[in-house]
N, C-alpha and C. Protein backbone atom coordinates (compact mmCIF):
# COMPACT_ATOMS: atom_id res chain seq x y z
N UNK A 1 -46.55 11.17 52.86
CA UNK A 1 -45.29 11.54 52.26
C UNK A 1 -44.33 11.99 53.36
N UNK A 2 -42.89 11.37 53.64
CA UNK A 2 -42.31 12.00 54.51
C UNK A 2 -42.11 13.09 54.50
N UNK A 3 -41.33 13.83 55.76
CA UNK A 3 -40.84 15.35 55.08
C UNK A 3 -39.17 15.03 54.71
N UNK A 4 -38.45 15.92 54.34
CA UNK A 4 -37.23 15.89 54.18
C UNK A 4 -36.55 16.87 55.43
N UNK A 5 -35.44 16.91 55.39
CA UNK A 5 -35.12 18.34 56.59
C UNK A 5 -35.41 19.60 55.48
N UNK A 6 -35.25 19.55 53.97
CA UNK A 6 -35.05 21.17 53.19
C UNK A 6 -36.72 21.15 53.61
N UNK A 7 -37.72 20.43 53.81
CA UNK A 7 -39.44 20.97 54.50
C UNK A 7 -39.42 21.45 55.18
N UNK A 8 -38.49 20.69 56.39
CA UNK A 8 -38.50 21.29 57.54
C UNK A 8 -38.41 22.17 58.37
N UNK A 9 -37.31 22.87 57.20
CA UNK A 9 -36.35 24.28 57.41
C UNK A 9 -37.07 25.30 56.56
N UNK A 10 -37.38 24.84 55.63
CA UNK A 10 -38.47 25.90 54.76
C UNK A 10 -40.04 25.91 55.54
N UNK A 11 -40.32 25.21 56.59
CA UNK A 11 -41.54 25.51 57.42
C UNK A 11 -40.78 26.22 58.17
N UNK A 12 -40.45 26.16 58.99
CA UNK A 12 -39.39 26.73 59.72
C UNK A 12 -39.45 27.89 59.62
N UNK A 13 -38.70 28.18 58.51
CA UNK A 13 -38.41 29.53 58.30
C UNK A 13 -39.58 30.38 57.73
N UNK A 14 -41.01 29.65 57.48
CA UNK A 14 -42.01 30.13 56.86
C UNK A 14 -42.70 30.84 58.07
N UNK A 15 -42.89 30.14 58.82
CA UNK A 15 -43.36 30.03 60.36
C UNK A 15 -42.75 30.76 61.39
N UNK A 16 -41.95 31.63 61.24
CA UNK A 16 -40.76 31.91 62.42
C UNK A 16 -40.41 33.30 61.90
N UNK A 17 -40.30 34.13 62.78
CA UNK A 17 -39.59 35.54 62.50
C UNK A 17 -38.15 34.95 63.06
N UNK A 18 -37.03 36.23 62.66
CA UNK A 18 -36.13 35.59 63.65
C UNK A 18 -35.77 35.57 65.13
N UNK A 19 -36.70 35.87 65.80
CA UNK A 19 -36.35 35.58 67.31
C UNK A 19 -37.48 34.23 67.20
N UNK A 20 -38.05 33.83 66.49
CA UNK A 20 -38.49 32.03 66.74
C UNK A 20 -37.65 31.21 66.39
N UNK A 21 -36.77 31.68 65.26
CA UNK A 21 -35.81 30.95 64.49
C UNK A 21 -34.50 30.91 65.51
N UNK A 22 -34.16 32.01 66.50
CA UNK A 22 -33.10 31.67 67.59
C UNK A 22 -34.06 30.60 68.28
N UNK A 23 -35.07 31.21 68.54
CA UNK A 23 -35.25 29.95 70.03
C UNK A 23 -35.54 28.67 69.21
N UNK A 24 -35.32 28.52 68.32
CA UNK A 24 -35.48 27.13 67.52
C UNK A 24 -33.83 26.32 68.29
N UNK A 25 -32.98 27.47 67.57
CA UNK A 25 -31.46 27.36 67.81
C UNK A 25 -31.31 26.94 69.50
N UNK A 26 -32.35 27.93 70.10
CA UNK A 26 -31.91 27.63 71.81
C UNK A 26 -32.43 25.69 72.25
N UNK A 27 -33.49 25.76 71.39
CA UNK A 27 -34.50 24.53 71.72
C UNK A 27 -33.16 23.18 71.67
N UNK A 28 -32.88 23.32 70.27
CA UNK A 28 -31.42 22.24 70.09
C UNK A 28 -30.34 22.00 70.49
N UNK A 29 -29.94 23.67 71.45
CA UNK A 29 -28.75 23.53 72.34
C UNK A 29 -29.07 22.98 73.44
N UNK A 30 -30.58 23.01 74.23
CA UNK A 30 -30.83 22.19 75.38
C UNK A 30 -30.71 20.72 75.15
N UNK A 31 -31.46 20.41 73.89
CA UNK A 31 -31.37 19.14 73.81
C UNK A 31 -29.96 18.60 73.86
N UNK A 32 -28.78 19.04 72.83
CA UNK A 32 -27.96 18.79 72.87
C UNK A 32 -27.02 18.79 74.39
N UNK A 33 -27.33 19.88 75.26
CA UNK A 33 -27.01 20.04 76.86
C UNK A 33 -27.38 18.74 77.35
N UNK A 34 -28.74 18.50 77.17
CA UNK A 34 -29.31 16.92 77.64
C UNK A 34 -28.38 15.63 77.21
N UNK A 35 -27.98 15.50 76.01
CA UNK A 35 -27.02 14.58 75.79
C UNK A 35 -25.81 14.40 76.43
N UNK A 36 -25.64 15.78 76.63
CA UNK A 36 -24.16 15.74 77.50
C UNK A 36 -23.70 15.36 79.15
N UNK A 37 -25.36 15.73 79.31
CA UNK A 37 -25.48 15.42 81.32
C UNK A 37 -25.74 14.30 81.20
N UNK A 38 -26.65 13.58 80.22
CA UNK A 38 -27.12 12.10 80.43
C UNK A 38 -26.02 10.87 80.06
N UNK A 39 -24.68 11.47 78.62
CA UNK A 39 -23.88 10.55 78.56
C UNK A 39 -22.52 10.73 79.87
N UNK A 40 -22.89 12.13 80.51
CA UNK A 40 -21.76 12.10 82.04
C UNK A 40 -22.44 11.42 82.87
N UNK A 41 -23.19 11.34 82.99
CA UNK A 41 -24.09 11.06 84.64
C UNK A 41 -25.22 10.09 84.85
N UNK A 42 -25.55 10.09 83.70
CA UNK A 42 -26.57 8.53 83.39
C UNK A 42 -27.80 9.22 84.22
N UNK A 43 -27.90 10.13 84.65
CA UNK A 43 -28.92 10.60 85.30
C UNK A 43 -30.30 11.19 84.78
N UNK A 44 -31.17 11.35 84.61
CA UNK A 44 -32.45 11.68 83.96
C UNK A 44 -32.96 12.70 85.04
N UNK A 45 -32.70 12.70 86.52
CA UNK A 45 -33.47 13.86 87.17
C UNK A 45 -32.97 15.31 86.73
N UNK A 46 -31.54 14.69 86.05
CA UNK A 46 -30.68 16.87 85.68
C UNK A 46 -30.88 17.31 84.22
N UNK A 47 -31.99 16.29 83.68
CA UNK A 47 -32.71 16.43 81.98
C UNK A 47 -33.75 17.45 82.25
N UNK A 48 -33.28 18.68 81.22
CA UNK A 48 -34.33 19.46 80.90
C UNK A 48 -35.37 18.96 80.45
N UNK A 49 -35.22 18.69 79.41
CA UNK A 49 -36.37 17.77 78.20
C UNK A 49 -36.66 15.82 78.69
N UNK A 50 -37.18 15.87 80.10
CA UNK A 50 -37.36 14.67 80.03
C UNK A 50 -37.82 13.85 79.34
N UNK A 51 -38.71 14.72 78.44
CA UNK A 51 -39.88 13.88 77.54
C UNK A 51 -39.41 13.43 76.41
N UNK A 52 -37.87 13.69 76.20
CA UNK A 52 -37.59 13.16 75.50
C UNK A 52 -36.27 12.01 75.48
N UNK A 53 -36.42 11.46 77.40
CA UNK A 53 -35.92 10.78 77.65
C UNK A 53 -34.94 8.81 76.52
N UNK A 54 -36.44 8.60 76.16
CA UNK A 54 -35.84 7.42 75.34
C UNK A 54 -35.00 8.16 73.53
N UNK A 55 -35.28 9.04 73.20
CA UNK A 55 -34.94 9.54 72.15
C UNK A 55 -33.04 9.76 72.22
N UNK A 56 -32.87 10.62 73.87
CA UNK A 56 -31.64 10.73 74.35
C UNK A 56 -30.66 10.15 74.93
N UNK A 57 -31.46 8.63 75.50
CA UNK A 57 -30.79 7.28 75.50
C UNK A 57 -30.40 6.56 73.96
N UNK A 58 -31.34 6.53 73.40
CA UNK A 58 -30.64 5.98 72.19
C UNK A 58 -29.33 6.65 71.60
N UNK A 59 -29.35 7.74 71.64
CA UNK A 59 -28.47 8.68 70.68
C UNK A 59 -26.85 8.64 71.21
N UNK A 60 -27.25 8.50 72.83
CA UNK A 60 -26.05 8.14 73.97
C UNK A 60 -25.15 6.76 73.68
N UNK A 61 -26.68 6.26 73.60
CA UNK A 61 -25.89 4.68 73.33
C UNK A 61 -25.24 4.38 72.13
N UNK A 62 -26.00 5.30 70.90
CA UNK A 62 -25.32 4.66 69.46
C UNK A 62 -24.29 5.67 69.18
N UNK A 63 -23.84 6.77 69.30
CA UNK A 63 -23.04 8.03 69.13
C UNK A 63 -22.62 8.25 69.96
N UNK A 64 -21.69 7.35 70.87
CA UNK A 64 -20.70 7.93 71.82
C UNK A 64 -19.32 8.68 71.53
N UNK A 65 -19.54 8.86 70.68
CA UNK A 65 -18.20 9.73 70.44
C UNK A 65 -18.81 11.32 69.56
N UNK A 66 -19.98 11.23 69.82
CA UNK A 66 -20.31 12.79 69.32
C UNK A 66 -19.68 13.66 69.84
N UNK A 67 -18.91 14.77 69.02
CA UNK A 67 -18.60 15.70 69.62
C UNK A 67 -19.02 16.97 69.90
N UNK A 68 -19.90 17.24 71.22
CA UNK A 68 -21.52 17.63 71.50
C UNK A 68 -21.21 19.15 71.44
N UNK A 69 -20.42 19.71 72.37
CA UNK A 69 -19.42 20.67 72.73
C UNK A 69 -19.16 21.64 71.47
N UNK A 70 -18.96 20.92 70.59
CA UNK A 70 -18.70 21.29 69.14
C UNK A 70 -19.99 22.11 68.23
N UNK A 71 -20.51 20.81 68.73
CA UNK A 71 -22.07 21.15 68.08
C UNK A 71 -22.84 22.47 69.00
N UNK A 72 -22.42 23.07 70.15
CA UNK A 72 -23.09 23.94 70.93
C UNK A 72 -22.27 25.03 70.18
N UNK A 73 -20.68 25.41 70.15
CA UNK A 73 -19.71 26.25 68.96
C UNK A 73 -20.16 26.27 68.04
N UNK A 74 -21.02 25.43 67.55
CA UNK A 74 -21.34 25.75 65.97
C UNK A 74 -22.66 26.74 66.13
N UNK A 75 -24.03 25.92 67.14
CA UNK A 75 -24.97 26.85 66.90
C UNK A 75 -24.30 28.14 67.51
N UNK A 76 -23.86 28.55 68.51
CA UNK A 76 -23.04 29.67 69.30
C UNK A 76 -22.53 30.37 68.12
N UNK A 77 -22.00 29.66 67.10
CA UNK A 77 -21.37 31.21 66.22
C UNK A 77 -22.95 30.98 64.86
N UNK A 78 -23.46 30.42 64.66
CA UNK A 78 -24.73 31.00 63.73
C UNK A 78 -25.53 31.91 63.95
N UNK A 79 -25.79 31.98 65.30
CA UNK A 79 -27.15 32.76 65.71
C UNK A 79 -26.81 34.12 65.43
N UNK A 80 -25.52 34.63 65.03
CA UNK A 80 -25.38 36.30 64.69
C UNK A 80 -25.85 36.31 63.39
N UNK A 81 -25.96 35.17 62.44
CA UNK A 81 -26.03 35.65 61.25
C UNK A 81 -27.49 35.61 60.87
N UNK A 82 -27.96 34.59 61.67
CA UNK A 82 -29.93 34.85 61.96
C UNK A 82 -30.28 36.49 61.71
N UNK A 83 -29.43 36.96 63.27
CA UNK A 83 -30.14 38.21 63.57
C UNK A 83 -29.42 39.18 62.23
N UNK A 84 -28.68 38.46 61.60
CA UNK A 84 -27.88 39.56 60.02
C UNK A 84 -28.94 39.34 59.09
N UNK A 85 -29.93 38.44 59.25
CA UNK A 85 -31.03 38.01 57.82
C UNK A 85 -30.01 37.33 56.88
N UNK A 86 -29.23 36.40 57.38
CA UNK A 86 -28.35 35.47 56.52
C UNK A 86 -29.82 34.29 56.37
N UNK A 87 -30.18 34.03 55.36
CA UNK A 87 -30.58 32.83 54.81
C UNK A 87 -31.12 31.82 55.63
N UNK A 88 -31.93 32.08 56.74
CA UNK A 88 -32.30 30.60 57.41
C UNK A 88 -32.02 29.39 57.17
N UNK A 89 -32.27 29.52 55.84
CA UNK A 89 -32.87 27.70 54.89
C UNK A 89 -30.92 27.40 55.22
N UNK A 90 -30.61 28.28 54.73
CA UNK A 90 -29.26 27.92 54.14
C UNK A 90 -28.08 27.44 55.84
N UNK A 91 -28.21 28.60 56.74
CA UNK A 91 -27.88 28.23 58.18
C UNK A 91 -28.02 26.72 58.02
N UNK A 92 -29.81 26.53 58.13
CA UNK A 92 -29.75 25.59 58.94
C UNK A 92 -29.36 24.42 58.59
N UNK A 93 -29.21 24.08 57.04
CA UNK A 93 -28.59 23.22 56.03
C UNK A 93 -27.60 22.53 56.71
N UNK A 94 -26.41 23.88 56.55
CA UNK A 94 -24.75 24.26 57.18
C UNK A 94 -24.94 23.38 58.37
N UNK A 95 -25.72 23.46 59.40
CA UNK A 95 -25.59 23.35 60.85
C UNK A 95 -25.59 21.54 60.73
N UNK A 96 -26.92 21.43 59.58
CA UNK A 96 -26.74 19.84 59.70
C UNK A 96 -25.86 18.89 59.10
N UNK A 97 -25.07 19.64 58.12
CA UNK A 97 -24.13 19.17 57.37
C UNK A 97 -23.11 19.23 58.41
N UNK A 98 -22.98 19.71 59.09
CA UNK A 98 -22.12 19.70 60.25
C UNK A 98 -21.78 19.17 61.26
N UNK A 99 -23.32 18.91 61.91
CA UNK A 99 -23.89 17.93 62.87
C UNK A 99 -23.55 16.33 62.42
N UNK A 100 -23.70 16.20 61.26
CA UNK A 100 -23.82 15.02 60.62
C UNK A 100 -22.46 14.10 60.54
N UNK A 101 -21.16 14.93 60.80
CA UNK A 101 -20.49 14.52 61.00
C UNK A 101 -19.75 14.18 62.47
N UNK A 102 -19.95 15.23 63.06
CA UNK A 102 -19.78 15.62 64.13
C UNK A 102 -20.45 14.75 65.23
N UNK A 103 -21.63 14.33 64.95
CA UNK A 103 -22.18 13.41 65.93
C UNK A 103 -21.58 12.32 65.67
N UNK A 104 -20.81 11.75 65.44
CA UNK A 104 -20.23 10.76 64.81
C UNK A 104 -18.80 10.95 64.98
N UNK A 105 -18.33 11.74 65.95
CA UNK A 105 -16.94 12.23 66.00
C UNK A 105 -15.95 12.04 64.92
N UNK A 106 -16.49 12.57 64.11
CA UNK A 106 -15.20 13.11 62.80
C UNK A 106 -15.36 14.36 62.39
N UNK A 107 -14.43 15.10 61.79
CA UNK A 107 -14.63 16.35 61.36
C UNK A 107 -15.38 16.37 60.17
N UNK A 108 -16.12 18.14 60.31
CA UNK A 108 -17.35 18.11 59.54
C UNK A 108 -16.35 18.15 58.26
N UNK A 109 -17.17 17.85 57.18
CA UNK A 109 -16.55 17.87 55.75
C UNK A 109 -15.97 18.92 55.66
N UNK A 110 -16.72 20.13 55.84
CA UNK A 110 -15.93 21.47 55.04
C UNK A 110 -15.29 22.05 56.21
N UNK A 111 -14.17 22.13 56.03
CA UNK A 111 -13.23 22.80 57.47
C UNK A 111 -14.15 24.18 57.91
N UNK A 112 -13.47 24.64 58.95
CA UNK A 112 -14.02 25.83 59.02
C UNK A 112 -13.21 26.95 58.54
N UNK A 113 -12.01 26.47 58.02
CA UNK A 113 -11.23 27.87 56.91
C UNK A 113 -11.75 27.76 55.79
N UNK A 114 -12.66 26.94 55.17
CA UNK A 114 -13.05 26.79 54.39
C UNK A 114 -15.07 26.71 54.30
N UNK A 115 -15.18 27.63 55.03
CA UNK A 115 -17.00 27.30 55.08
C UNK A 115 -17.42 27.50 53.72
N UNK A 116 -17.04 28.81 52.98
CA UNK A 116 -17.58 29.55 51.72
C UNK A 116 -17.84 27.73 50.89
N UNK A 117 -17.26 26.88 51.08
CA UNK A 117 -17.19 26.02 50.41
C UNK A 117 -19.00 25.35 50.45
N UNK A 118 -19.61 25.56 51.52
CA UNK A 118 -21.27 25.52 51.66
C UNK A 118 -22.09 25.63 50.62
N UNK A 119 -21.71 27.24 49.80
CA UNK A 119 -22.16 27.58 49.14
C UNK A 119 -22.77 26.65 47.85
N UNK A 120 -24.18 26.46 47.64
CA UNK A 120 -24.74 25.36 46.92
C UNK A 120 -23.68 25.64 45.16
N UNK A 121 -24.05 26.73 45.09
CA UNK A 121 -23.76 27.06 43.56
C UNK A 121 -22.01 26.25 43.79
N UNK A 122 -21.42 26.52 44.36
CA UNK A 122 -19.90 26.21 44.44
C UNK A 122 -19.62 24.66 43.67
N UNK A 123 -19.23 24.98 42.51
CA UNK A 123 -18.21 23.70 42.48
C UNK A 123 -16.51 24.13 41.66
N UNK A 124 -15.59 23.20 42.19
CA UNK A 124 -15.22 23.19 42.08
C UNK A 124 -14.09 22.57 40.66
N UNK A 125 -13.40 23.14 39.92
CA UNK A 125 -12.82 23.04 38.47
C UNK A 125 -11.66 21.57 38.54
């Protein structure tokens, strides 16, 4: 059975106090760092995560217009609300609903004057 990401994030967060749940956050900003040296420089010796060399070529090659930078601002302002006991599951949702656009250089769906809009229960009249 595959997993979904809501498994992923609910292991995650099953598994993790929150200083595992930052370095989860730190783990994805390297990777994401890795995307950024490898789509400047084509270089693989200045890759943290070599091992995940072919994973970070592909992503280079098909998502050149990710906007990576963005995605480091986004985890950069979550990690306070980790250490607030804001909702893991729910963060990390946000982050990919975010990502999802963003790697793909367009803006994420829900502005950011508008985050409350996340909120699952939320719909609108």
């Amino acid at each position: 059975m595959p997993l979904n990401f809501r498994s992923i994030v609910q292991d995650w967060q099953s598994s993790n106090n929150i200083e595992g749940l930052i370095a989860i956050t730190n783990l994805i900003e390297m990777y994401i760092r890795d995307l950024m040296v490898y789509r400047e420089t084509q270089n693989k010796t200045f890759m943290t995560n070599i091992d995940q060399l072919e994973s970070i070529q592909k992503f280079v090659g098909a998502l050149d217009d990710a906007r990576l930078e963005e995605m480091i601002d986004h985890l950069d302002s979550y990690r306070p609300a980790l250490q607030q006991n804001v909702n893991p599951k729910l963060i990390f949702i946000v982050l990919a609903l975010r990502f999802s656009n963003l790697m793909r250089g367009l803006d994420p769906y829900i502005s950011e004057d508008n985050t409350w809009n996340h909120i699952p229960a939320y719909t609108e009249l």
